[in-house]
Protein backbone atom coordinates (compact mmCIF):
# COMPACT_ATOMS: atom_id res chain seq x y z
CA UNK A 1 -52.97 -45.63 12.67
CA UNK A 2 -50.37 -43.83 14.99
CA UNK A 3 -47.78 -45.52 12.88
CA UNK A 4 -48.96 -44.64 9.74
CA UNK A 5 -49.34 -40.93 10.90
CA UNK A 6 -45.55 -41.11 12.89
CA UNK A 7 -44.16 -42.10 9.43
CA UNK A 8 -46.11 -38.94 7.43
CA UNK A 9 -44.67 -36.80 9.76
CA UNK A 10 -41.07 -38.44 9.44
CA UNK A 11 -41.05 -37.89 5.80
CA UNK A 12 -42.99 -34.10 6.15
CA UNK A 13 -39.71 -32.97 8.57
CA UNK A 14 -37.12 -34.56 6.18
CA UNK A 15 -39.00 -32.46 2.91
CA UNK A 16 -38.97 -29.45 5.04
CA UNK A 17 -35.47 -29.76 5.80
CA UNK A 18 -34.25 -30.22 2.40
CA UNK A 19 -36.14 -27.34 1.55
CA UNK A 20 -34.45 -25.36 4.11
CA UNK A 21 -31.19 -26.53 2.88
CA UNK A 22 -31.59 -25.14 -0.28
CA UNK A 23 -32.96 -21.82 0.88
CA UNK A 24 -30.03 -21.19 2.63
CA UNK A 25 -28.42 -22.36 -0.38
CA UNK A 26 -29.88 -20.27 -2.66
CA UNK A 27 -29.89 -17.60 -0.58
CA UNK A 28 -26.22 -17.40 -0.17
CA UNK A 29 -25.87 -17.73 -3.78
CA UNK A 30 -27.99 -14.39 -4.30
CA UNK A 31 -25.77 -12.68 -1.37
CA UNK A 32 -22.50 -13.62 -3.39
CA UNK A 33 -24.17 -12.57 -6.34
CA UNK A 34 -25.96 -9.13 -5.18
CA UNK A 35 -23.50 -8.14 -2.30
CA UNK A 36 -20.29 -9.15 -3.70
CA UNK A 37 -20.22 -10.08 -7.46
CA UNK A 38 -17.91 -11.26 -10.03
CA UNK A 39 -14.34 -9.85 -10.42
CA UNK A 40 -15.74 -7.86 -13.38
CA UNK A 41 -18.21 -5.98 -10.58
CA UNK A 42 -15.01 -5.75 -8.24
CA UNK A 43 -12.71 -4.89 -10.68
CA UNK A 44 -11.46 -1.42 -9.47
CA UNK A 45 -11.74 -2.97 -5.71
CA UNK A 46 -8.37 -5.26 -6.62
CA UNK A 47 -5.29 -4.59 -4.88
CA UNK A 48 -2.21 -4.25 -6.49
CA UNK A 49 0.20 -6.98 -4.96
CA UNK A 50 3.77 -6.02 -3.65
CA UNK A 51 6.16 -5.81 -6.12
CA UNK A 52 8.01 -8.92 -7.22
CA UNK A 53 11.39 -9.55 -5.82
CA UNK A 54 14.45 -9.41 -8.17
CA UNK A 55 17.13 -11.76 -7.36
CA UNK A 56 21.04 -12.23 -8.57
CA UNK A 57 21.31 -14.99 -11.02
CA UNK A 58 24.66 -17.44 -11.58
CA UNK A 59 24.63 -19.36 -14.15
CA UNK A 60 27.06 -21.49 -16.36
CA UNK A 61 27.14 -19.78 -20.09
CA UNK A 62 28.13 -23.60 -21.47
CA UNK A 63 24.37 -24.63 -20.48
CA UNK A 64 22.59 -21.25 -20.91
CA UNK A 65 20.23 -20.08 -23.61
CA UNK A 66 19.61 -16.37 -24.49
CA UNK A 67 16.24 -16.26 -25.70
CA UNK A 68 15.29 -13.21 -28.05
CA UNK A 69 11.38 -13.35 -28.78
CA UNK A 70 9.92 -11.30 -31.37
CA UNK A 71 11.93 -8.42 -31.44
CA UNK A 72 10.63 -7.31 -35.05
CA UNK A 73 9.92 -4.04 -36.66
CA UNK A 74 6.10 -4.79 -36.80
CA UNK A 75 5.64 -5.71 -32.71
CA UNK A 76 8.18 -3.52 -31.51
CA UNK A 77 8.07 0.17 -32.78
CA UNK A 78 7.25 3.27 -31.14
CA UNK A 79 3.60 3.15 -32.50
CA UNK A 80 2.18 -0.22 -31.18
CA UNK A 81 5.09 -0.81 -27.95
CA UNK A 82 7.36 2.26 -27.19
CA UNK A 83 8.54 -0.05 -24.25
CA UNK A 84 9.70 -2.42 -26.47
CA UNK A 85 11.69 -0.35 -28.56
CA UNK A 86 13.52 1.44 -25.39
CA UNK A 87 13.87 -2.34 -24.11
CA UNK A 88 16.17 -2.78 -27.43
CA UNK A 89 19.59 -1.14 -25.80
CA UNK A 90 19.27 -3.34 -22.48
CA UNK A 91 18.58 -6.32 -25.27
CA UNK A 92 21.65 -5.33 -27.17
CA UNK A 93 23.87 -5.09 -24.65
CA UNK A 94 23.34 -8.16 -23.11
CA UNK A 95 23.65 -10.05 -26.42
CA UNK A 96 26.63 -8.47 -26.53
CA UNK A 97 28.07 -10.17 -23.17
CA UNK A 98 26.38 -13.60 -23.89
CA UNK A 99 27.98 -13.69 -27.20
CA UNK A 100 31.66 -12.86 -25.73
CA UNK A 101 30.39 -15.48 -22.91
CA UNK A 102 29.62 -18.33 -25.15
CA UNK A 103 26.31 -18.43 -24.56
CA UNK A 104 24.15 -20.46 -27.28
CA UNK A 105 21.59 -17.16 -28.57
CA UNK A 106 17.94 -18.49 -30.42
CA UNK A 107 15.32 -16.48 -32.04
CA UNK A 108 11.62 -16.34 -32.54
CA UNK A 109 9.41 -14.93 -35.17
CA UNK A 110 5.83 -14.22 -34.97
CA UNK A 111 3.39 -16.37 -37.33
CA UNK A 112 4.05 -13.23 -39.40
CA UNK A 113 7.22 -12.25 -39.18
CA UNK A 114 10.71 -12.85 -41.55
CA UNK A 115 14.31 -13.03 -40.63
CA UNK A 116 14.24 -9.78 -42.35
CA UNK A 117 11.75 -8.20 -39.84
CA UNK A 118 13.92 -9.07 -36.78
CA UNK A 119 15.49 -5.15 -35.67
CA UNK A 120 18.73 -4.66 -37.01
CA UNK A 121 20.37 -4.27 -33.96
CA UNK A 122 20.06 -8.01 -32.23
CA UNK A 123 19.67 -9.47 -35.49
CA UNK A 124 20.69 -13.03 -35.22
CA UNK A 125 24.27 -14.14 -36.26
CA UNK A 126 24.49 -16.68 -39.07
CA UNK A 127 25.00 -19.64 -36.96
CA UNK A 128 21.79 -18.52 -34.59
CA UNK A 129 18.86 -20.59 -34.92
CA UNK A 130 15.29 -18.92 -35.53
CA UNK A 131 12.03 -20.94 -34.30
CA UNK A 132 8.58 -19.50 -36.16
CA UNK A 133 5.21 -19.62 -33.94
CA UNK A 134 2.79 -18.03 -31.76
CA UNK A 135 2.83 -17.05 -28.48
CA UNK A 136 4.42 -20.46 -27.05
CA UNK A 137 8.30 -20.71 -29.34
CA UNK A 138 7.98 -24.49 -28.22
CA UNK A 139 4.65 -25.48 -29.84
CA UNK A 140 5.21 -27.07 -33.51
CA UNK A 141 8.73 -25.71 -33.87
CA UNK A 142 12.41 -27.60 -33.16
CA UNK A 143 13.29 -25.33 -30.03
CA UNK A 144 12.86 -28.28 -27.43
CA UNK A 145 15.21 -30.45 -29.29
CA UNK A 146 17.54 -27.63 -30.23
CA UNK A 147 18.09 -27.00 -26.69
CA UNK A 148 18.46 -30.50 -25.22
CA UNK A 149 20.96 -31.18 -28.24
CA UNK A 150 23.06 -28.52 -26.62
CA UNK A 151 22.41 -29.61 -23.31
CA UNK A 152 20.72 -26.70 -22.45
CA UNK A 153 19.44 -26.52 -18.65
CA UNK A 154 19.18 -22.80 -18.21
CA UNK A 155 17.67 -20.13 -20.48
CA UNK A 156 16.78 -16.58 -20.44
CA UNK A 157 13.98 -14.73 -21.54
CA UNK A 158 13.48 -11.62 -23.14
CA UNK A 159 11.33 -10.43 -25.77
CA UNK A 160 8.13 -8.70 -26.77
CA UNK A 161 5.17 -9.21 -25.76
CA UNK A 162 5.39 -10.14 -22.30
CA UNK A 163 1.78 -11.09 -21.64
CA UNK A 164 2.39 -12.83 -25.00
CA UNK A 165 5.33 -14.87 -25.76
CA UNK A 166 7.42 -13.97 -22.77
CA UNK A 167 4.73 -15.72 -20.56
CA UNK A 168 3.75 -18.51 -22.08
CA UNK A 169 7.31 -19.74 -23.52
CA UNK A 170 8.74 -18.76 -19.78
CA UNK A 171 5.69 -21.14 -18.97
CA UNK A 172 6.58 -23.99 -21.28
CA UNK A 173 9.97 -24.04 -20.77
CA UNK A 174 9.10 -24.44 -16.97
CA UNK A 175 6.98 -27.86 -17.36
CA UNK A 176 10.12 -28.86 -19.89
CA UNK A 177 12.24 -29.03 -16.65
CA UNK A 178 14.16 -25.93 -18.04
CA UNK A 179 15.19 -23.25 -15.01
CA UNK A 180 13.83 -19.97 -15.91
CA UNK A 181 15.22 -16.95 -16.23
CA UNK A 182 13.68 -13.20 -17.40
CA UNK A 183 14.86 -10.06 -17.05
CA UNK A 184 12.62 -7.67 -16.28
CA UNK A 185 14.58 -5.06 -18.34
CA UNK A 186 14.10 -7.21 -21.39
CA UNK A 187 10.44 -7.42 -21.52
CA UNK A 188 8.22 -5.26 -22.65
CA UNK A 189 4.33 -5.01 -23.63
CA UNK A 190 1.99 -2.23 -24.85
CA UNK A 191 0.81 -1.85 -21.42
CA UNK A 192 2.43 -1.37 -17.85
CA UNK A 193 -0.14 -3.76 -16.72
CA UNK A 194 0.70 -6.33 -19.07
CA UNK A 195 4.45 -6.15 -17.45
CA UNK A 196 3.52 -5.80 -13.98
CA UNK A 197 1.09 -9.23 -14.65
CA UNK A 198 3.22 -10.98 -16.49
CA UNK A 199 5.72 -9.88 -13.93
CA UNK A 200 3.77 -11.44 -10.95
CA UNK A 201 2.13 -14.63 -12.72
CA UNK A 202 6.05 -16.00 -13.29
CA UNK A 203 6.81 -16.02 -9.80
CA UNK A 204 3.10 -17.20 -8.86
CA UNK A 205 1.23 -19.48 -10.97
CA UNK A 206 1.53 -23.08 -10.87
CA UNK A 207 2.97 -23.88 -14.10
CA UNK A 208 6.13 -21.93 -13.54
CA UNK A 209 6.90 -20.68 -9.81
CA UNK A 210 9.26 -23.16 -9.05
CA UNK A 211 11.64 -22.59 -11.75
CA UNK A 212 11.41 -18.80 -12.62
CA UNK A 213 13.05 -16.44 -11.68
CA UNK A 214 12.76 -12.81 -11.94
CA UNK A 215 15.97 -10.35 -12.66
CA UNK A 216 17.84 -7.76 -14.62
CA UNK A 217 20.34 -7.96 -17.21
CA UNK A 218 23.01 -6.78 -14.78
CA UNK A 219 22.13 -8.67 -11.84
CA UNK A 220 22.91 -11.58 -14.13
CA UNK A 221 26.76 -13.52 -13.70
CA UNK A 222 28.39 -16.05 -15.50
């Protein structure tokens, strides 16, 4: 009998402790919920993070890519991305210099855009390829193999939009092996938050901190 009871009272304390457990559980679950919330609750309680270090670039022009992403009439124009469109001159001028420089130059088109839509002003020379796609220039179009044909270990980003294309071809040309290189000058989005994340996730995330890095067009040598 006092071993039958001894047991019972064994398996009561274990019940009550798993019930405990999850109490506590389920109580800190509510506190997260109710005291602190999601990030769309603490949205406005988000602080802005120090701004993002530019740094001097070197690079070799014989193994450099200039990048020019969707620089067309229909993303970048004073009605959908003023920024963009004052972004053009910086663009310009550093085409300029990478031409003179040797510098291999490639394009990118939106899923909607033409040859014919890219702005007059950095419109690609005859010998300068164009790659069509969405936001990443490296999904279903040549520009991997174009690059590594040239031997192309370096390339630099600029373009419209940044939270669009800049990121995520910055992104895949990272986990290609490819060093990264964007100047903040030649980026631009509808938003300054777009710039000022797209800004920050380079230099932070995963897929691309540890071969991006941030600049200006001038801060750039060959």
């Amino acid at each position: 009998m006092k071993k039958t009871v001894t047991v019972k009272h064994t398996v009561m304390v274990s019940i009550l402790a798993v019930i405990a457990v999850a109490v506590c559980l389920l109580g800190g679950v509510k506190s997260y919920a109710g005291s602190d919330g999601t990030i769309v609750d603490l949205w406005n309680k988000a602080k802005t993070p120090d701004a993002v270090e530019l740094k001097e670039v070197n690079l070799d022009p014989h193994t450099t890519a200039f990048l020019i992403l969707d620089i067309e009439k229909r993303t970048c124009n004073l009605e959908r991305r003023p920024r963009c469109v004052a972004s053009v001159p910086n663009i310009k001028k550093f085409l300029d210099r990478a031409r003179k420089q040797g510098l291999f130059v490639v394009y990118s088109l939106t899923n909607a855009g033409t040859p014919e839509t890219i702005i007059t002003n950095v419109a690609p020379a005859a010998d300068e390829p164009i790659v069509k796609s969405s936001v990443d220039k490296f999904y279903n179009t040549e520009l991997e193999t174009i690059l590594r044909e040239r031997k192309i270990t370096s390339v630099i980003i600029s373009g419209t939009t940044a939270e669009g294309a800049v990121i995520h071809t910055a992104t895949a040309a990272s986990m290609r092996g490819f060093n990264v290189i964007v100047p903040v000058d030649g980026i631009s989005a509808g938003t300054l938050y777009a710039e000022q994340y797209t800004a920050w996730h380079l230099v932070n995330a995963p897929g691309s901190r540890k071969s991006t890095t941030l600049t200006e067009f001038d801060l750039i040598e060959f």
